[in-house]
N, C-alpha and C. Protein backbone atom coordinates (compact mmCIF):
# COMPACT_ATOMS: atom_id res chain seq x y z
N UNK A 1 28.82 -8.27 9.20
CA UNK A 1 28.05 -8.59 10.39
C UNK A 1 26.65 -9.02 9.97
N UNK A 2 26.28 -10.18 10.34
CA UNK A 2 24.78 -10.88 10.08
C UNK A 2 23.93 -10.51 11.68
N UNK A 3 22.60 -10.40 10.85
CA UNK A 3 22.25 -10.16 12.11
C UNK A 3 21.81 -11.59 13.25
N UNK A 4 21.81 -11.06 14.60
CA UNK A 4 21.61 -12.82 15.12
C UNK A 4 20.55 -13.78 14.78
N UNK A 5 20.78 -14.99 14.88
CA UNK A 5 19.83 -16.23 14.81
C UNK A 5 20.26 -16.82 15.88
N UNK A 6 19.19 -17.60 16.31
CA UNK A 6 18.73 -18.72 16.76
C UNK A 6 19.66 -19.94 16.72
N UNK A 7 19.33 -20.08 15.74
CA UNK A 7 19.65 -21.69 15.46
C UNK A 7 20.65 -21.97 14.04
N UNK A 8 20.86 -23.31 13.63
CA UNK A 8 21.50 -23.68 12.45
C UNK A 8 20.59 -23.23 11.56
N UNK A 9 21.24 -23.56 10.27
CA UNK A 9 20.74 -23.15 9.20
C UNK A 9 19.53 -24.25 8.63
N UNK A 10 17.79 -23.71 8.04
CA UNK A 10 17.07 -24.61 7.93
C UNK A 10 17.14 -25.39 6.65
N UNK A 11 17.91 -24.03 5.57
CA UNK A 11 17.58 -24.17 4.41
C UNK A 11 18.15 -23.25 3.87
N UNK A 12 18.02 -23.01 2.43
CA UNK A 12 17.99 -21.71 1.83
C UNK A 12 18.01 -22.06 0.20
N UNK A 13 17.43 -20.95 -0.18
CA UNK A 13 16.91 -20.96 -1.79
C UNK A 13 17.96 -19.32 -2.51
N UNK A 14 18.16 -19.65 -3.45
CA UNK A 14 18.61 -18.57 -4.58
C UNK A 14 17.07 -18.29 -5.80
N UNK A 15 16.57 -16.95 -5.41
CA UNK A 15 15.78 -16.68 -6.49
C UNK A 15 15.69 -15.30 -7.20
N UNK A 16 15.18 -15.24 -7.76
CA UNK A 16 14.79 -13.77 -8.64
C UNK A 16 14.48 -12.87 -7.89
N UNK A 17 15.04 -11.92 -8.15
CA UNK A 17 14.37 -10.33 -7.10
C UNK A 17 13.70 -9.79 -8.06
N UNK A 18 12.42 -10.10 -8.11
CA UNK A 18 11.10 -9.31 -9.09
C UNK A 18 11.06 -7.53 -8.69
N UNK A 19 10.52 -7.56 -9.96
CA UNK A 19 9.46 -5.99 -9.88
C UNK A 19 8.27 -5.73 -9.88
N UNK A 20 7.45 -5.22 -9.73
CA UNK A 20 6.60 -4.86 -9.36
C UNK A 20 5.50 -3.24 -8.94
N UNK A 21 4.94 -3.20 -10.34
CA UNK A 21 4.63 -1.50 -10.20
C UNK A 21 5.63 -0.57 -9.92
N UNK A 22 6.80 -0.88 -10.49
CA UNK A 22 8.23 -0.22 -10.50
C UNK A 22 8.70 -0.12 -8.98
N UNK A 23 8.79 -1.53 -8.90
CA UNK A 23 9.27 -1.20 -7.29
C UNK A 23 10.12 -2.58 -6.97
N UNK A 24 10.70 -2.81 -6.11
CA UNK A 24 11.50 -3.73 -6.13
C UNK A 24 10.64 -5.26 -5.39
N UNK A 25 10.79 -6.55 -5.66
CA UNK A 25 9.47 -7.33 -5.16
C UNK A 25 10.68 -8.50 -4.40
N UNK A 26 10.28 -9.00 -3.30
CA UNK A 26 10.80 -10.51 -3.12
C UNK A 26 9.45 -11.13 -2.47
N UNK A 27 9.03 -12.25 -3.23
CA UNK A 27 7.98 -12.73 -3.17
C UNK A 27 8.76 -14.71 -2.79
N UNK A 28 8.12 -14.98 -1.52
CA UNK A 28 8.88 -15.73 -0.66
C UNK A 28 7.40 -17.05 -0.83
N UNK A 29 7.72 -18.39 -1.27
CA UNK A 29 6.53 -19.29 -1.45
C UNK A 29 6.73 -20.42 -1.30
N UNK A 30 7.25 -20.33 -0.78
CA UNK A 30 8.51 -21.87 -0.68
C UNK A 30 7.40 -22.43 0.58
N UNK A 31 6.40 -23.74 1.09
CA UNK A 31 5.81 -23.35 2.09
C UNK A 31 6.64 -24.70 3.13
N UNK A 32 7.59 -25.64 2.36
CA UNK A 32 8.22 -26.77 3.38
C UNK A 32 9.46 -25.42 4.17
N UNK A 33 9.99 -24.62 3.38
CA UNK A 33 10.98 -23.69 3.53
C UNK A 33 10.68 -22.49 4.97
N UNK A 34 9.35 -21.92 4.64
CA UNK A 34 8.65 -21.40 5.24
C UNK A 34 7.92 -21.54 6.58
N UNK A 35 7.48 -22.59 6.16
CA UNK A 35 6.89 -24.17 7.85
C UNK A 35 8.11 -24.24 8.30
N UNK A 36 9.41 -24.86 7.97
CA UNK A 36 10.46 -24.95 9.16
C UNK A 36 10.68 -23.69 9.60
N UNK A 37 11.28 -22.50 9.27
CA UNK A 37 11.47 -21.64 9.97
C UNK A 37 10.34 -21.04 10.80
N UNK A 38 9.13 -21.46 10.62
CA UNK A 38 7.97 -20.93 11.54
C UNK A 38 7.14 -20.05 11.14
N UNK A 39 7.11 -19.57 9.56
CA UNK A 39 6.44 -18.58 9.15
C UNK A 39 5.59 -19.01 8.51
N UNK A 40 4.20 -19.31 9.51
CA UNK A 40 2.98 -19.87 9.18
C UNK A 40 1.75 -18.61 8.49
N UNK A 41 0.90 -18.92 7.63
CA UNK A 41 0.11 -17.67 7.44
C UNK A 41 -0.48 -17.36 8.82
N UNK A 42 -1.15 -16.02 8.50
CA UNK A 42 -1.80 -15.29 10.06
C UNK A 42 -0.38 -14.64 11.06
N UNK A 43 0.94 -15.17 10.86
CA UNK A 43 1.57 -14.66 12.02
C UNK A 43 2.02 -13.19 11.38
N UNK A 44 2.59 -12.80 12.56
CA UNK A 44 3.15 -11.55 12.47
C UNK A 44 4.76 -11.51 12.45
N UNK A 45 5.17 -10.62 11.53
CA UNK A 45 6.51 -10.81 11.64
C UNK A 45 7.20 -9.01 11.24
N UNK A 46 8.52 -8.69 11.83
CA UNK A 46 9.00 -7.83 11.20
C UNK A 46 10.43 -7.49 10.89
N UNK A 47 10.84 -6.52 9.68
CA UNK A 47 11.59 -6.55 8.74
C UNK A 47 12.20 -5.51 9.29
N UNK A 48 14.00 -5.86 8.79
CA UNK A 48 14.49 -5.24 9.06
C UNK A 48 15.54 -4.56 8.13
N UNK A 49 15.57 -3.32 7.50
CA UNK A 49 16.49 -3.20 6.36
C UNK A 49 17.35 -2.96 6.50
N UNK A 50 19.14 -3.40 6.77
CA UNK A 50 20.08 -3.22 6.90
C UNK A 50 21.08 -2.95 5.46
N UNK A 51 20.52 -1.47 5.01
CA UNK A 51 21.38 -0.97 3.81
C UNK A 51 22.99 -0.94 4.08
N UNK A 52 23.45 -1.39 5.65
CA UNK A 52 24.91 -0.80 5.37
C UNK A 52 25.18 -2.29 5.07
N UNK A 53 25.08 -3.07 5.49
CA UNK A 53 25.78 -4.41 5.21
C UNK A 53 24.93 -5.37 3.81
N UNK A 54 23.89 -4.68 3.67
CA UNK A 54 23.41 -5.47 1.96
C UNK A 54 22.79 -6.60 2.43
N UNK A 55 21.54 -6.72 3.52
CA UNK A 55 21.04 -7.42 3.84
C UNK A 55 19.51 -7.34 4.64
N UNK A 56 18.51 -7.81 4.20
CA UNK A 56 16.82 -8.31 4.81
C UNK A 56 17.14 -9.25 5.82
N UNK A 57 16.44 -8.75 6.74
CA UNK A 57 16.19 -10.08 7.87
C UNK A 57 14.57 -9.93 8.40
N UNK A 58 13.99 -10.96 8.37
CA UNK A 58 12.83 -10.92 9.02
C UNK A 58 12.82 -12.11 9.91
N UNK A 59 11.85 -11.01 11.22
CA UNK A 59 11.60 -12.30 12.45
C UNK A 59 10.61 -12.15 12.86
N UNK A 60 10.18 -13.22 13.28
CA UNK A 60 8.71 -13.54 13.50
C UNK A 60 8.44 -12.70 15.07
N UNK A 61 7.52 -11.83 15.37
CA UNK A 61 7.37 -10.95 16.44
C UNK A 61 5.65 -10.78 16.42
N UNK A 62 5.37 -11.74 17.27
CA UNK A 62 3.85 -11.28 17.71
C UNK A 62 3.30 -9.97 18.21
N UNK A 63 4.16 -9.74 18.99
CA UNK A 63 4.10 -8.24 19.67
C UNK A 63 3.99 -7.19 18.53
N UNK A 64 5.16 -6.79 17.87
CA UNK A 64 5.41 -5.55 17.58
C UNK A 64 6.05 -5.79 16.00
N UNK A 65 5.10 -6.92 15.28
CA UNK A 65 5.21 -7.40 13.89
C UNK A 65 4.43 -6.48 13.35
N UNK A 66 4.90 -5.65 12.13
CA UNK A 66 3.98 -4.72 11.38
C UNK A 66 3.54 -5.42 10.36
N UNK A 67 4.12 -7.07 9.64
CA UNK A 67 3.78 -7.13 8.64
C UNK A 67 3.16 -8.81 8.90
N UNK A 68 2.42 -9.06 8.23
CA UNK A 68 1.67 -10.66 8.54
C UNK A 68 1.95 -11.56 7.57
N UNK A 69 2.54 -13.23 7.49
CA UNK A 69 2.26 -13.74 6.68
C UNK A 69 1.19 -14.31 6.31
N UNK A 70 1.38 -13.86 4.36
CA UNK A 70 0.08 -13.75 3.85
C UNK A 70 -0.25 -15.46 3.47
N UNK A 71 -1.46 -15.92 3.02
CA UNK A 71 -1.80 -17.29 2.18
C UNK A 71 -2.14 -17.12 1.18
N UNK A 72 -2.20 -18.39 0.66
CA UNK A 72 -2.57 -19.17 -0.79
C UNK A 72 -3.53 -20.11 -0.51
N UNK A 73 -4.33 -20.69 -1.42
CA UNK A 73 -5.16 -22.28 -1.23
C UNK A 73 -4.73 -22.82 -2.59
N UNK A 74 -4.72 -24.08 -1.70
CA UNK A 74 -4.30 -24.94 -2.82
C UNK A 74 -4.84 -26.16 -2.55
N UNK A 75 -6.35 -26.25 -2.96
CA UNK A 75 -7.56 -27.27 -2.56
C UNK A 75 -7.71 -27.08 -1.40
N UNK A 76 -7.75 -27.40 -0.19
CA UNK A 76 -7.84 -27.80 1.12
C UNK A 76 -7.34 -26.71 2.00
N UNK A 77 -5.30 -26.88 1.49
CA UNK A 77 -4.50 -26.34 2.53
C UNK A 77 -4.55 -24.86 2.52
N UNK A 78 -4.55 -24.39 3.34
CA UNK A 78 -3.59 -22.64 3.08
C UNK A 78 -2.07 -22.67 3.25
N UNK A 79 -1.54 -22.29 2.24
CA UNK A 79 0.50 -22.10 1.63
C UNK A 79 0.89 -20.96 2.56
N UNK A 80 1.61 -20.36 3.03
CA UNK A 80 2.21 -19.21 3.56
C UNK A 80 3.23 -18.85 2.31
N UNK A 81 2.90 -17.05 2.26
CA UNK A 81 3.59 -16.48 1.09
C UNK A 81 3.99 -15.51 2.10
N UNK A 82 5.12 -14.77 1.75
CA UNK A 82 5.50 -13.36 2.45
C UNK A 82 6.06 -12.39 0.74
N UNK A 83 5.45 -11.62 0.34
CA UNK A 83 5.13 -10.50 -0.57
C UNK A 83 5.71 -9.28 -0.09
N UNK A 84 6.84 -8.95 -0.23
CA UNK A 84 7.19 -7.65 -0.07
C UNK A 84 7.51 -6.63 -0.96
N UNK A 85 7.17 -5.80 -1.66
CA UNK A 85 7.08 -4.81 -2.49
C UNK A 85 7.25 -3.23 -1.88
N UNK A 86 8.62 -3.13 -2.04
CA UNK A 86 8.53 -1.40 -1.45
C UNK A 86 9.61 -0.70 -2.07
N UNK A 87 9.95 -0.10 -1.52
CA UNK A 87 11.18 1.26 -2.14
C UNK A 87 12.10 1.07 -0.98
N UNK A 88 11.97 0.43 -0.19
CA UNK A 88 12.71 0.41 0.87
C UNK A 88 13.84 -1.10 0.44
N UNK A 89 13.65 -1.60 -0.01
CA UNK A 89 14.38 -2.96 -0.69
C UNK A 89 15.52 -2.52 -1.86
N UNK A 90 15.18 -0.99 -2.51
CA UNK A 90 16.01 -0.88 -3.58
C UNK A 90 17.10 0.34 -2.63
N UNK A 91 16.84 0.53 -1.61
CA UNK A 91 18.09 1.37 -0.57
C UNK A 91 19.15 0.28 0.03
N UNK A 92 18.80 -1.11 -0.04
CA UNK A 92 19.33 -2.13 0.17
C UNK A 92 20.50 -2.80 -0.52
N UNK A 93 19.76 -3.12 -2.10
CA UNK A 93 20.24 -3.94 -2.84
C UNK A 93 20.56 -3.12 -4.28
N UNK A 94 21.47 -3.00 -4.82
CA UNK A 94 21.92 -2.31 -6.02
C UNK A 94 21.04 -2.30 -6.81
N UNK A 95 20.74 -1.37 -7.97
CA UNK A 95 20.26 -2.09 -9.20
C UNK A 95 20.77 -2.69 -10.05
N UNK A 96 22.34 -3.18 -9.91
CA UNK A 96 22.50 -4.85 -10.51
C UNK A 96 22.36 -5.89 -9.77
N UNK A 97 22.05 -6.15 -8.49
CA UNK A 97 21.47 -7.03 -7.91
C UNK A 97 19.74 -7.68 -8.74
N UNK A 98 20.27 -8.88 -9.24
CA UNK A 98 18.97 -9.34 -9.83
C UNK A 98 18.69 -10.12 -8.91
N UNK A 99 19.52 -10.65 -8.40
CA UNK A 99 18.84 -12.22 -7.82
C UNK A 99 19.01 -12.41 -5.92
N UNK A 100 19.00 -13.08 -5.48
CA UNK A 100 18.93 -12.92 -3.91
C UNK A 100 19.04 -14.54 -3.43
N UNK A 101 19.97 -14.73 -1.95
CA UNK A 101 20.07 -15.73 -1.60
C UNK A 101 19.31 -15.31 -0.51
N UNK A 102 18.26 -16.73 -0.58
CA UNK A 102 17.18 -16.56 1.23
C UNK A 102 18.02 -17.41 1.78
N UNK A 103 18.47 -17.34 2.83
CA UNK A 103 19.02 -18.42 3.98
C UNK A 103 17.60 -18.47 5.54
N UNK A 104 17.02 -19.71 5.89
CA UNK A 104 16.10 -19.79 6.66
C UNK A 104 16.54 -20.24 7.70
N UNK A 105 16.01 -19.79 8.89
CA UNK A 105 16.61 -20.07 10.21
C UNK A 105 15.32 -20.14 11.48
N UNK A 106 15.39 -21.02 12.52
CA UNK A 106 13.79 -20.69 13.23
C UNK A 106 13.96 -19.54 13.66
N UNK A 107 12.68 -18.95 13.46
CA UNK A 107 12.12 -17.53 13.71
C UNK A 107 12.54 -16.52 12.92
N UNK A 108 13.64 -16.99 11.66
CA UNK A 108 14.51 -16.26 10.97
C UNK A 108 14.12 -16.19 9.71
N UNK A 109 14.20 -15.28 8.74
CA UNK A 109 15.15 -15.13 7.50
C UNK A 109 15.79 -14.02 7.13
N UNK A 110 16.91 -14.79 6.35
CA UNK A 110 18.05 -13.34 5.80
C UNK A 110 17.64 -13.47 4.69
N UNK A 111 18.00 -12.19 3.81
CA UNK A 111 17.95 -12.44 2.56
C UNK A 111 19.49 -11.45 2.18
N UNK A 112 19.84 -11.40 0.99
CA UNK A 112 21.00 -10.56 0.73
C UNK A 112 20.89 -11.14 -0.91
N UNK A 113 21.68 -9.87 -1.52
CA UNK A 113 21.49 -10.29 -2.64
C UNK A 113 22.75 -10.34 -3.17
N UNK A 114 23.27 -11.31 -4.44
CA UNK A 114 23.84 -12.02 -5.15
C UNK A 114 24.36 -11.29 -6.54
């Protein structure tokens, strides 16, 4: 069971599930990837950890978003990054899970790992 979306699929990337101060990291930078699904820096968005089915979903929620996407500069522009680093990611995903498929969706992303 996935959780719902919106819409078709925008995109999606296969990358590394980092560490980080011994903790599990998915560090999201993609910003054409990021702009279609709507996750501009400044917004608010929140996460959802679904350990029974082996899957991250985050949605963009002005209201009752605990977590914000963060920026970058890069001359001029500001990039949208989303940085997540917790203990709550390794109740999720095995520790042979190295790597992770993002699938992007508007107002969406899944992540699950590979």
């Amino acid at each position: 069971m996935q959780p719902a979306v919106d819409n078709q699929q925008l995109g999606s990337q296969l990358l590394k599930l980092g560490i980080h101060r011994n903790k599990r990291r998915i560090w999201l930078d993609s910003p054409a990837h990021l702009r279609a699904a709507g996750f501009l820096p400044g917004l608010r968005y929140r996460i959802e950890y679904l350990s029974g089915i082996g899957l991250i979903a985050l949605h963009i929620d002005s209201v009752h978003g605990t977590n914000k996407v963060s920026k970058k500069s890069k001359g001029w522009e500001s990039l949208p990054v989303i940085d997540i680093n917790n203990k709550r990611i390794s109740s999720v995903f095995s520790n042979d899970v190295s790597q992770i498929d993002v699938t992007y969706y508007s107002n969406s992303i899944v992540i699950k790992g590979v």
